[in-house]
C-alpha atoms as a PDB file:
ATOM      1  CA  UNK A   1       3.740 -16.964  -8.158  1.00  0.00           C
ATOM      2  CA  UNK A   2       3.644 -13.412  -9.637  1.00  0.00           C
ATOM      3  CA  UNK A   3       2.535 -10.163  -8.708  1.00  0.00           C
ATOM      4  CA  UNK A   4       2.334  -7.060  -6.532  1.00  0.00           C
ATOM      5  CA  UNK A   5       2.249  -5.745  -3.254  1.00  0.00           C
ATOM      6  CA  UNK A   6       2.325  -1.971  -1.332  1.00  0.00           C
ATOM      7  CA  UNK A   7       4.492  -1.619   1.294  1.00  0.00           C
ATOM      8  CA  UNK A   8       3.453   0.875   3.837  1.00  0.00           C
ATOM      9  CA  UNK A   9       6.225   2.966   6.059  1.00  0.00           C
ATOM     10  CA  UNK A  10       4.739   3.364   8.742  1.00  0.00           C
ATOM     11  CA  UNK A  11       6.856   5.839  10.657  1.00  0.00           C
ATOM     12  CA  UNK A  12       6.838   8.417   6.968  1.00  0.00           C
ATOM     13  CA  UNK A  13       2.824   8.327   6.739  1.00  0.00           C
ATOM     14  CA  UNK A  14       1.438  11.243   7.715  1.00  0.00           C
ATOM     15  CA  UNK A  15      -2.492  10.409   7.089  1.00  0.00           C
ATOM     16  CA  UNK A  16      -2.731  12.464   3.811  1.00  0.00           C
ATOM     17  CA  UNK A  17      -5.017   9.531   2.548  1.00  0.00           C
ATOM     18  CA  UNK A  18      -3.682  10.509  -1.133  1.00  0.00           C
ATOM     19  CA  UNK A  19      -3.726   6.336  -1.642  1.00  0.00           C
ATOM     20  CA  UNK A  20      -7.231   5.872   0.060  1.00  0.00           C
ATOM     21  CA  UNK A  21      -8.609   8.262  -3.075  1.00  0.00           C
ATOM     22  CA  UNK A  22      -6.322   6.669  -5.663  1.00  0.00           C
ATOM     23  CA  UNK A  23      -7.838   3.037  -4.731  1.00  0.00           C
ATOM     24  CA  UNK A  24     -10.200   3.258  -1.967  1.00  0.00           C
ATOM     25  CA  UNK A  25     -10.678  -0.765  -2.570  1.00  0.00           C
ATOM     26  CA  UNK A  26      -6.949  -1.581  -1.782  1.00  0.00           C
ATOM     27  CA  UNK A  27      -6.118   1.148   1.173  1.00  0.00           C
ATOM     28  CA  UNK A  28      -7.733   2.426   4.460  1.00  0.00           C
ATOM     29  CA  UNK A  29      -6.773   4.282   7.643  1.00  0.00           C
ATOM     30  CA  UNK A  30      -5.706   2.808  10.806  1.00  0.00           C
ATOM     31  CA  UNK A  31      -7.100   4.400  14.265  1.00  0.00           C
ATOM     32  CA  UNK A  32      -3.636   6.483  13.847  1.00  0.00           C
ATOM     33  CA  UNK A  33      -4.515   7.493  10.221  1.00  0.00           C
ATOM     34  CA  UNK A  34      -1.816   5.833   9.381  1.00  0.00           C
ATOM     35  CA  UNK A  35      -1.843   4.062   5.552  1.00  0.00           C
ATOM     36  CA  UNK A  36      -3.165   0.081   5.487  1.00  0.00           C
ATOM     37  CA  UNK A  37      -3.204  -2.198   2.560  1.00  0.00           C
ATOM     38  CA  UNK A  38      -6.153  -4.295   2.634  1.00  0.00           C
ATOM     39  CA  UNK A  39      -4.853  -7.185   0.423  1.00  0.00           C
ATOM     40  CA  UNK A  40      -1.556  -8.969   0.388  1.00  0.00           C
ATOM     41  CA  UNK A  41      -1.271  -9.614  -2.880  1.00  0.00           C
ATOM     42  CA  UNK A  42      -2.119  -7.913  -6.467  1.00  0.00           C
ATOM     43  CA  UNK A  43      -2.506  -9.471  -9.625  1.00  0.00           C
ATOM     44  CA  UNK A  44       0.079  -7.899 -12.465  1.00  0.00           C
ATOM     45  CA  UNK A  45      -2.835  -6.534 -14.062  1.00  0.00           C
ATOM     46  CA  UNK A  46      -3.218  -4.057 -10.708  1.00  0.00           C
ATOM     47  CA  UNK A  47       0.083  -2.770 -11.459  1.00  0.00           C
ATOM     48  CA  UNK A  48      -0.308   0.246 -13.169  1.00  0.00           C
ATOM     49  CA  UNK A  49      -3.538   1.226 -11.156  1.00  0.00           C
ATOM     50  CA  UNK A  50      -1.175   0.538  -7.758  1.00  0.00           C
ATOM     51  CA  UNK A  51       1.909   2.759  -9.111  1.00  0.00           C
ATOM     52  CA  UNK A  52      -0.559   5.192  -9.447  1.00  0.00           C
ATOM     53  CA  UNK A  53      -1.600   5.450  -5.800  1.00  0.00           C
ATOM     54  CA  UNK A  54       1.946   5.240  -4.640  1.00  0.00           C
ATOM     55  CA  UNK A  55       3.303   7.987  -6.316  1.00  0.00           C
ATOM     56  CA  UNK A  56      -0.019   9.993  -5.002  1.00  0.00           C
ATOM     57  CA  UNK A  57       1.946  10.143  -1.442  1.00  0.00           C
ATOM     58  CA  UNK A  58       3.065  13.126  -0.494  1.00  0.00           C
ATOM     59  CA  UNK A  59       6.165  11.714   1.650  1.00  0.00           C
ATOM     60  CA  UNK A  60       7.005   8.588  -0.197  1.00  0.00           C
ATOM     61  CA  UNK A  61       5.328   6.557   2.146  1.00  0.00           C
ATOM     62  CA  UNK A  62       4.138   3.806   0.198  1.00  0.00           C
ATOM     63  CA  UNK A  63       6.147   1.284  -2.203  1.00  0.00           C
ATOM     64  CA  UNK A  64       5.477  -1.105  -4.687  1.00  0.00           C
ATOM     65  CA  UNK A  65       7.599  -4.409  -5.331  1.00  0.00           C
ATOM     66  CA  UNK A  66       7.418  -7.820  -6.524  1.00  0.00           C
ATOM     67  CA  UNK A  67       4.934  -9.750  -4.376  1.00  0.00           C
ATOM     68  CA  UNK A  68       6.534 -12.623  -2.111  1.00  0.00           C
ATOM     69  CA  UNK A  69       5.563 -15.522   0.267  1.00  0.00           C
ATOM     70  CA  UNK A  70       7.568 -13.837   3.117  1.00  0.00           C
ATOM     71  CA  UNK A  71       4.946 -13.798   6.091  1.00  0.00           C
ATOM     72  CA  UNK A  72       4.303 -10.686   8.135  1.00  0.00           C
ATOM     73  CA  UNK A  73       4.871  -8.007   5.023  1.00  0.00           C
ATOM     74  CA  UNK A  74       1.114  -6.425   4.453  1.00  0.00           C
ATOM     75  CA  UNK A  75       1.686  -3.325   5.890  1.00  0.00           C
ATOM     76  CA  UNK A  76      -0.796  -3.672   9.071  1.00  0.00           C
ATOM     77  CA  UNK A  77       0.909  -3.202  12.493  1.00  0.00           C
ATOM     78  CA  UNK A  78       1.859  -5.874  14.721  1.00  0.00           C
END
């Protein structure tokens, strides 16, 4: 199965929330204003939209890469 997903480091957010007005629909802000994805998964037609948003960040906080089945990887704390 193909497609995207944004990985979030945590400990390089700072809350700029450059990504939440890039694509409001795919990112939000955690009671730390830290950076959330909201979905998983992205179709490759999101790509270009997501690259966008990531390279918004101010501290490189955000990546994209090839979208896998590994379990635990959508950015949300545990």
């Amino acid at each position: 199965m193909s497609g995207w997903r944004v990985v979030v480091d945590r400990d390089r957010c700072q809350g700029y929330a450059n990504c939440l007005d890039a694509a409001p629909d795919v990112f939000d802000l955690d009671e730390h204003d830290i950076a959330v994805v909201l979905t998983e998964r992205f179709d490759d037609a999101e790509h270009d939209r997501l690259e966008r948003a990531v390279r918004r960040c101010p501290v490189a906080a955000l990546r994209l890469e090839p979208a896998t089945d590994r379990p635990g990887t959508d950015g949300r704390p545990r």
